[in-house]
C-alpha atoms as a PDB file:
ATOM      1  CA  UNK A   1      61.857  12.430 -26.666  1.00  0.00           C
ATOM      2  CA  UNK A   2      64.499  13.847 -24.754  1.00  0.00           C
ATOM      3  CA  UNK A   3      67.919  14.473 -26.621  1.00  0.00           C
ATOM      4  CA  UNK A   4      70.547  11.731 -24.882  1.00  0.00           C
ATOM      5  CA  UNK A   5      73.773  13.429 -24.100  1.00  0.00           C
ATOM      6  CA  UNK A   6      76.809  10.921 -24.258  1.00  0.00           C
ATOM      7  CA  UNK A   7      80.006  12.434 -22.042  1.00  0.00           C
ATOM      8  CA  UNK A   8      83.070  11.976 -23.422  1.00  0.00           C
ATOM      9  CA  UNK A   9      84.949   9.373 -20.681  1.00  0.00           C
ATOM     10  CA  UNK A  10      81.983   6.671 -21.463  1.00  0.00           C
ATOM     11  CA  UNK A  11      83.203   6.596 -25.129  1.00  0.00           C
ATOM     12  CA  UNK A  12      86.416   5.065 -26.235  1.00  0.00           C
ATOM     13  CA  UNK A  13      88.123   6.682 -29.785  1.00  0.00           C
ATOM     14  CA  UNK A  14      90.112   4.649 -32.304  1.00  0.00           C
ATOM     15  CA  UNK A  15      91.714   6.316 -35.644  1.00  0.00           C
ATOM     16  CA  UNK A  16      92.756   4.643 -38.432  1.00  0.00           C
ATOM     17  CA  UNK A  17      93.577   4.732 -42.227  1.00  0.00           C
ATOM     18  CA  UNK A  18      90.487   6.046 -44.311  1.00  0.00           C
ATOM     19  CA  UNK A  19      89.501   4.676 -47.625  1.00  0.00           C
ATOM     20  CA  UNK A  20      87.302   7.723 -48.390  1.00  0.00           C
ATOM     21  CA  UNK A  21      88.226  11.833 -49.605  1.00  0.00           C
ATOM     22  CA  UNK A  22      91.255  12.977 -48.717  1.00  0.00           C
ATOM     23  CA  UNK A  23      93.887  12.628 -52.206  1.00  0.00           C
ATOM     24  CA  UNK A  24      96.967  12.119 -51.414  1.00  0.00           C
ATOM     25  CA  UNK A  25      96.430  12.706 -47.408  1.00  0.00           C
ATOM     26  CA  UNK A  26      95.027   9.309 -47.540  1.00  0.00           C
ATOM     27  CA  UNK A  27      97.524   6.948 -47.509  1.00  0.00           C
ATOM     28  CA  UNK A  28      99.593   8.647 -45.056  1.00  0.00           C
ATOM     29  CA  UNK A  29      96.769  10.387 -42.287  1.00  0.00           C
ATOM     30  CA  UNK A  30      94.577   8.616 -40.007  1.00  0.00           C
ATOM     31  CA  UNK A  31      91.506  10.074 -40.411  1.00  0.00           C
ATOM     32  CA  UNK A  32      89.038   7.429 -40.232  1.00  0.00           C
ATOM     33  CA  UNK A  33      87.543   6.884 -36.732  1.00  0.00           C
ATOM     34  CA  UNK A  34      85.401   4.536 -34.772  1.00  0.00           C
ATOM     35  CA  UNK A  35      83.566   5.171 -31.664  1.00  0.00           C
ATOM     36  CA  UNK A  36      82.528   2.628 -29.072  1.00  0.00           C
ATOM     37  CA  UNK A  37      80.595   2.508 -26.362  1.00  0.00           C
ATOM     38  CA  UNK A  38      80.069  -0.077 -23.653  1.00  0.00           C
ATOM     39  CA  UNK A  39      76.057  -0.512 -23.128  1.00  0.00           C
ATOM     40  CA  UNK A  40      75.990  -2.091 -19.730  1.00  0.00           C
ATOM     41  CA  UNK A  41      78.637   0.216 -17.852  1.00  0.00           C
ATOM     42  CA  UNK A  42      76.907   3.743 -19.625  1.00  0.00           C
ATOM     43  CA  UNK A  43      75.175   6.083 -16.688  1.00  0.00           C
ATOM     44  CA  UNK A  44      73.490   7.387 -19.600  1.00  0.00           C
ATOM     45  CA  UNK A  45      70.481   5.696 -19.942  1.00  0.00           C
ATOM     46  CA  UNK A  46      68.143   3.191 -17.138  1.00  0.00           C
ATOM     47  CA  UNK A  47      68.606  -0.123 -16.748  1.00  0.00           C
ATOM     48  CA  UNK A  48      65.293  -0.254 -18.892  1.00  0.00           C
ATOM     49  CA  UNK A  49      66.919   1.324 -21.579  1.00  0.00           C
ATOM     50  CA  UNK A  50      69.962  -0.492 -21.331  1.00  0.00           C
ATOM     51  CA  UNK A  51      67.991  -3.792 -21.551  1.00  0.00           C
ATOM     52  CA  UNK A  52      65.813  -2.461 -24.486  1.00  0.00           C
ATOM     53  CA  UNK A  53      69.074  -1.108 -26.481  1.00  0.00           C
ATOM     54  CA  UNK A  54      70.939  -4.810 -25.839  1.00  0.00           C
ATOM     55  CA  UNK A  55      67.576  -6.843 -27.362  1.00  0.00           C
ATOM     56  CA  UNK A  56      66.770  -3.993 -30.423  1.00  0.00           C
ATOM     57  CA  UNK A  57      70.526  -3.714 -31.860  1.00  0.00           C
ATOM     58  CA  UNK A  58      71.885  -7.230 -30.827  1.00  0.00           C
ATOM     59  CA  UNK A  59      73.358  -7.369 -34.032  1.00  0.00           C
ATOM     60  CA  UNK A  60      75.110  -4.289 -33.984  1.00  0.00           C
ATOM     61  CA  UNK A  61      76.371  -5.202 -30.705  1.00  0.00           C
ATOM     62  CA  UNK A  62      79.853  -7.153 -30.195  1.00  0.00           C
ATOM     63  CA  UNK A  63      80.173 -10.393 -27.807  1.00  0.00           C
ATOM     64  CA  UNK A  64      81.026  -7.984 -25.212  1.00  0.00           C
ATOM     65  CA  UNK A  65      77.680  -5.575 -25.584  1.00  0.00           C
ATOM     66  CA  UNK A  66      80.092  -2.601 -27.455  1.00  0.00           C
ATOM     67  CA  UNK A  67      78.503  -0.495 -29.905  1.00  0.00           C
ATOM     68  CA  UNK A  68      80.880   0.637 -32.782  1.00  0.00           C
ATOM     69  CA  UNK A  69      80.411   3.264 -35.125  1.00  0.00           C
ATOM     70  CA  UNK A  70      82.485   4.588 -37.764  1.00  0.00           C
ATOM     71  CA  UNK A  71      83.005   7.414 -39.244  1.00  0.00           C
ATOM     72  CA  UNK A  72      85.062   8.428 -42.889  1.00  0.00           C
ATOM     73  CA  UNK A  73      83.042  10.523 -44.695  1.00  0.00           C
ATOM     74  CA  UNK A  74      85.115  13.547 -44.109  1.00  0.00           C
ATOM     75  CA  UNK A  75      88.934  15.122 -45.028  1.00  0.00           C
ATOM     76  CA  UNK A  76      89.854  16.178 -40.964  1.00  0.00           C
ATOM     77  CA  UNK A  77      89.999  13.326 -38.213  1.00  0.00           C
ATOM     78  CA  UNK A  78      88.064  16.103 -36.046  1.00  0.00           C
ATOM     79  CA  UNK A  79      84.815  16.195 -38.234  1.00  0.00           C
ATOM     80  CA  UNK A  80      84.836  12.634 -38.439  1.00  0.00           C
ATOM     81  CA  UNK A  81      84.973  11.571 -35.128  1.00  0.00           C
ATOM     82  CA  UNK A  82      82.107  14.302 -34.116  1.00  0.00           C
ATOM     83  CA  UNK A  83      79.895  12.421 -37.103  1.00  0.00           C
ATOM     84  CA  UNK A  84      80.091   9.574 -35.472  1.00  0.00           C
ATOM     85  CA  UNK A  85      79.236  10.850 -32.139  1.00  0.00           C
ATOM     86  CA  UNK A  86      76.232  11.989 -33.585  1.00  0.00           C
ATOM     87  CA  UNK A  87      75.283   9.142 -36.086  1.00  0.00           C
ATOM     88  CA  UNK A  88      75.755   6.889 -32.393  1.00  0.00           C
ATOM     89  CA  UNK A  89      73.501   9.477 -30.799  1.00  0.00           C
ATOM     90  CA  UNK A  90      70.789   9.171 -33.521  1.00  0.00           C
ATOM     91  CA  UNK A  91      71.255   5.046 -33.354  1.00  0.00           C
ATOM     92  CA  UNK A  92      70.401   5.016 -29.751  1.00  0.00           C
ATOM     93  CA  UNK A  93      67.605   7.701 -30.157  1.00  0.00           C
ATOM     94  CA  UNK A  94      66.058   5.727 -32.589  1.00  0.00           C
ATOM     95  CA  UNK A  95      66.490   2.213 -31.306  1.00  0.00           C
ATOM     96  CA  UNK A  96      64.629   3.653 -28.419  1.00  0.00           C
ATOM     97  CA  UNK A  97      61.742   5.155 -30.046  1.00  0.00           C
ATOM     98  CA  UNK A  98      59.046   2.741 -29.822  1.00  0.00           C
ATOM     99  CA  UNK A  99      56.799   2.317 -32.525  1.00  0.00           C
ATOM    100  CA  UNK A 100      53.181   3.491 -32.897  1.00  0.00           C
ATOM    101  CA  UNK A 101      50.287   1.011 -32.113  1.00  0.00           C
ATOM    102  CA  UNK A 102      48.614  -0.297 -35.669  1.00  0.00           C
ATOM    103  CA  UNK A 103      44.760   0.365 -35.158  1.00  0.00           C
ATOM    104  CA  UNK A 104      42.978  -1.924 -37.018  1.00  0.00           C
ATOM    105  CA  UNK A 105      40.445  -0.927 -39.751  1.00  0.00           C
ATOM    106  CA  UNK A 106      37.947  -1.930 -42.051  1.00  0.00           C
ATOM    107  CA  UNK A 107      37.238  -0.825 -45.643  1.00  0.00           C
ATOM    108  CA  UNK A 108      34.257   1.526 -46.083  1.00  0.00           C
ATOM    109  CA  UNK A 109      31.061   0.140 -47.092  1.00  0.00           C
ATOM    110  CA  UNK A 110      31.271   1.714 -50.497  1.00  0.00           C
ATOM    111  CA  UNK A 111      34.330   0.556 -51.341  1.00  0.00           C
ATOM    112  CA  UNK A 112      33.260  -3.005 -50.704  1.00  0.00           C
ATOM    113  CA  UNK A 113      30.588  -2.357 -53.027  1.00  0.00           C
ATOM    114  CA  UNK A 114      32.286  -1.029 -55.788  1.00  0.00           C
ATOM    115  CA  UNK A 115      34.351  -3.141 -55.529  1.00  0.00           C
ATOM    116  CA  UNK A 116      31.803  -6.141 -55.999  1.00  0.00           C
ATOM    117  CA  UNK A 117      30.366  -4.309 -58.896  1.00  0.00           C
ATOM    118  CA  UNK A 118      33.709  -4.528 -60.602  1.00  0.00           C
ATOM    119  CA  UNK A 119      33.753  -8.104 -60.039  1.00  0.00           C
ATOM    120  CA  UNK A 120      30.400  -8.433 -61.075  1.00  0.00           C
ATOM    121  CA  UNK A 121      31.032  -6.560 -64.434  1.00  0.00           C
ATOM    122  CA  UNK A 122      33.878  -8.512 -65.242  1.00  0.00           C
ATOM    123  CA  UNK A 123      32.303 -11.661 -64.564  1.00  0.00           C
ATOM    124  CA  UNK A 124      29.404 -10.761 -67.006  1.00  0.00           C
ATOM    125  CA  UNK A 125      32.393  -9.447 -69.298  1.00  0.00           C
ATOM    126  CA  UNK A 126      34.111 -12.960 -69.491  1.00  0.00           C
ATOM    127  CA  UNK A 127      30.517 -14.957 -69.506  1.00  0.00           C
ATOM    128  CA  UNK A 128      29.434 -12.756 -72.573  1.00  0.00           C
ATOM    129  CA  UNK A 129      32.758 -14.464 -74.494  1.00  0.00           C
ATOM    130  CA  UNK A 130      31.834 -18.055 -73.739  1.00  0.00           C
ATOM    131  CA  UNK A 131      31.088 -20.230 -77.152  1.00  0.00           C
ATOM    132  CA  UNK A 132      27.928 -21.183 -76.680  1.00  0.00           C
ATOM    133  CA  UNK A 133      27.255 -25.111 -78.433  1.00  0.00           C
ATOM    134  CA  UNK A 134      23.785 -25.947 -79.128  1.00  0.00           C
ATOM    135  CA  UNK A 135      22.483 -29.588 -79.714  1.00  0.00           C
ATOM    136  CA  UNK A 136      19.816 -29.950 -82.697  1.00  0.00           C
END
């Protein structure tokens, strides 16, 4: 799978007050960002993609097909806003991945068998502990 490249002018950057690291930096800095992106206007993917994206994260999406991600895991405003780039990069990537096809199987004849054994065994096992009454 190719590697999507998201250019700068499609995305729209919002800072704001972080709850996480930071000490004292934290009440005062804006360091927590979010990064949105609208799905229908990007250039960035096909209108296959596009339509795939808007059905797999519908819930991510907001009323007006905007994904938002957010990013405050780090001290600088810089490092966060290129996480989120990324962690938006890897969301796409992976909404588009489609999964692999399930191939049926079967178990393996001796498994079936051992496993009727087993039954069989216990069977005996619990028949062996009946009381038996006899009538004289």
């Amino acid at each position: 799978m190719n590697k999507i490249q998201i250019s700068e002018n499609e995305l729209t950057f919002k800072a704001s007050r972080s709850s996480g690291p930071g000490g004292q930096n934290v009440n005062k800095l804006n360091t927590k960002v979010a990064v949105s992106v609208n799905i229908e206007t990007c250039t960035f993917l096909t209108d296959e993609q596009k339509a795939f994206i808007l059905k797999k994260l519908s819930s991510r999406l907001t009323k007006d097909n905007r994904l938002i991600v957010e990013s405050q895991r780090f001290r600088t405003q810089n490092a966060n806003r290129d996480f989120a780039v990324e962690k938006m990069t890897d969301l796409i990537e992976s909404a588009l991945r489609k999964p692999k096809k399930r191939k049926p199987t079967k178990p393996s004849y001796s498994s079936v068998e051992k496993r009727l054994k087993q039954k069989k065994r216990r069977s005996d096992t619990k028949r062996s502990r009946e009381k038996k009454f006899s009538m004289q």
